[in-house]
C-alpha atoms as a PDB file:
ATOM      1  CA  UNK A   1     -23.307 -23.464  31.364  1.00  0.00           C
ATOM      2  CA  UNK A   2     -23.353 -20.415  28.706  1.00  0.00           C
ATOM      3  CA  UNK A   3     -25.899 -18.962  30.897  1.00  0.00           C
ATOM      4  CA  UNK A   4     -23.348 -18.942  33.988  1.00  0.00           C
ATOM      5  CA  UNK A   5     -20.582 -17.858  32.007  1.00  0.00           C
ATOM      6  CA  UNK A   6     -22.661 -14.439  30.756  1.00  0.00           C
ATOM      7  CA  UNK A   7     -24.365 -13.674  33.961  1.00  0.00           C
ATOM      8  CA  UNK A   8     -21.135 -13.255  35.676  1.00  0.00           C
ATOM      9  CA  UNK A   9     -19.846 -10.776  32.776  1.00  0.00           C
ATOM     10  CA  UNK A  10     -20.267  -9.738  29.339  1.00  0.00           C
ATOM     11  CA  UNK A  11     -18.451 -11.833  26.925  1.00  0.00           C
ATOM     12  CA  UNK A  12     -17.570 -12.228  23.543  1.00  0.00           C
ATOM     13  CA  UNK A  13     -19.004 -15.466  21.001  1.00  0.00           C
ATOM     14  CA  UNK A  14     -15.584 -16.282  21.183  1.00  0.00           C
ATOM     15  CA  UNK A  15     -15.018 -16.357  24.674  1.00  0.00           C
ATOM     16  CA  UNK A  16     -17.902 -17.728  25.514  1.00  0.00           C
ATOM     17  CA  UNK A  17     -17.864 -21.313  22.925  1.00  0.00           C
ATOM     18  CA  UNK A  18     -14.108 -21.717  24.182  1.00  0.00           C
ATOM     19  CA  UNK A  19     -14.870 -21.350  27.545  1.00  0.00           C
ATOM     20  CA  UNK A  20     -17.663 -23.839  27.084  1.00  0.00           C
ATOM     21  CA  UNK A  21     -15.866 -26.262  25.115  1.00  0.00           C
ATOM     22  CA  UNK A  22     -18.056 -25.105  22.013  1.00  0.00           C
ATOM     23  CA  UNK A  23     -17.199 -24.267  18.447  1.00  0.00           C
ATOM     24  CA  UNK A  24     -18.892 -20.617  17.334  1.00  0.00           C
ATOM     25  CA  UNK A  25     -22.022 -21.537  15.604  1.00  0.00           C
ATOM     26  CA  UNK A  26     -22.940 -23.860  18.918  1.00  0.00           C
ATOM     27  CA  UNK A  27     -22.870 -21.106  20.729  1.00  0.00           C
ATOM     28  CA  UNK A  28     -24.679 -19.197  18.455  1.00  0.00           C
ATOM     29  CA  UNK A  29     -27.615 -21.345  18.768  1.00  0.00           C
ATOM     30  CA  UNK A  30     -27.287 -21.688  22.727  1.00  0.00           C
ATOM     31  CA  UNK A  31     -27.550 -17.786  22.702  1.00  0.00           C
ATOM     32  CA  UNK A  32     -30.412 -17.767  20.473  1.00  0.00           C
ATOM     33  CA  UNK A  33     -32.166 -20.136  22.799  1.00  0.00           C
ATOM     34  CA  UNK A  34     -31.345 -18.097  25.449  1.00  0.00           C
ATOM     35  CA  UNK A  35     -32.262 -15.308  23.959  1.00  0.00           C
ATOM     36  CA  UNK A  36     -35.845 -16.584  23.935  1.00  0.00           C
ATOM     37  CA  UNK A  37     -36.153 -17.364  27.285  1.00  0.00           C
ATOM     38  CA  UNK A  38     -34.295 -14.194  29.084  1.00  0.00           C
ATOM     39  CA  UNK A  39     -33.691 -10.984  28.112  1.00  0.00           C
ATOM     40  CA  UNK A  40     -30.078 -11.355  26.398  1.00  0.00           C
ATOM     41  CA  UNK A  41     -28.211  -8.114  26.000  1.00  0.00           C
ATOM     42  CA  UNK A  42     -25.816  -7.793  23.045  1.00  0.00           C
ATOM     43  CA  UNK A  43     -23.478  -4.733  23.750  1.00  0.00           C
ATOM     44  CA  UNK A  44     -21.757  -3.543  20.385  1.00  0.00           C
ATOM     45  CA  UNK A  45     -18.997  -2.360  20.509  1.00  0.00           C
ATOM     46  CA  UNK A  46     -18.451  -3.813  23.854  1.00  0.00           C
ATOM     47  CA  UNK A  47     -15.296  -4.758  25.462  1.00  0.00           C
ATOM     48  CA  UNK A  48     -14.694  -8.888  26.657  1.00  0.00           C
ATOM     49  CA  UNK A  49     -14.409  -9.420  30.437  1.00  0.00           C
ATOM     50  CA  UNK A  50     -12.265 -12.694  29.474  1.00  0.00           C
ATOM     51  CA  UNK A  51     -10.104 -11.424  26.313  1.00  0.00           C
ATOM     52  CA  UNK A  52     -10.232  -7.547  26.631  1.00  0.00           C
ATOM     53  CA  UNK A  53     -11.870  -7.306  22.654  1.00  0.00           C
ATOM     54  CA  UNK A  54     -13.748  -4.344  21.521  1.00  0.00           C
ATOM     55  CA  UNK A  55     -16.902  -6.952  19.922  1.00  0.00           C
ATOM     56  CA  UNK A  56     -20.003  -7.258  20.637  1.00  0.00           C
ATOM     57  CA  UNK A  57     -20.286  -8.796  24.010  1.00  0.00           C
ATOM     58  CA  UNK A  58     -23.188 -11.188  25.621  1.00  0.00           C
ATOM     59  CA  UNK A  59     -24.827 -10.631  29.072  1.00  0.00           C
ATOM     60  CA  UNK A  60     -27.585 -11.934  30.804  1.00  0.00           C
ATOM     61  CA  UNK A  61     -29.033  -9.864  34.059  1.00  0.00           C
ATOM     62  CA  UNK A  62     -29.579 -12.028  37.299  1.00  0.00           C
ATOM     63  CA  UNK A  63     -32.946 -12.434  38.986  1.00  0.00           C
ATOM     64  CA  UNK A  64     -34.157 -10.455  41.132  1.00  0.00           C
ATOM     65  CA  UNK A  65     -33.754 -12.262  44.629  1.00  0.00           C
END
């Protein structure tokens, strides 16, 4: 589900654990596994598709089709 959520648009850590029912450090260690399987950017500062925060924001690039 985090996946979805930051291939659609950069988000913040906050966005993205409420938006997948998560607390914070969850979603910490979903991005870190992530992170180790796709290329995970981390934008900072970088502003939140969801919230509109100036944080560092998480996206993921889609596949090629």
């Amino acid at each position: 589900m985090v996946t979805a959520l930051i291939m659609e648009r950069p988000l913040c850590l906050t966005c993205v654990a409420q938006r997948a029912s998560l607390d914070v450090s969850e979603a910490t260690t979903i991005l870190d596994k992530i992170e180790s399987v796709l290329k995970l950017r981390r934008v900072t500062p970088g502003r939140c598709r969801a919230c509109g925060s100036v944080v560092t924001v998480f996206s993921v690039d889609q596949p090629p089709a």
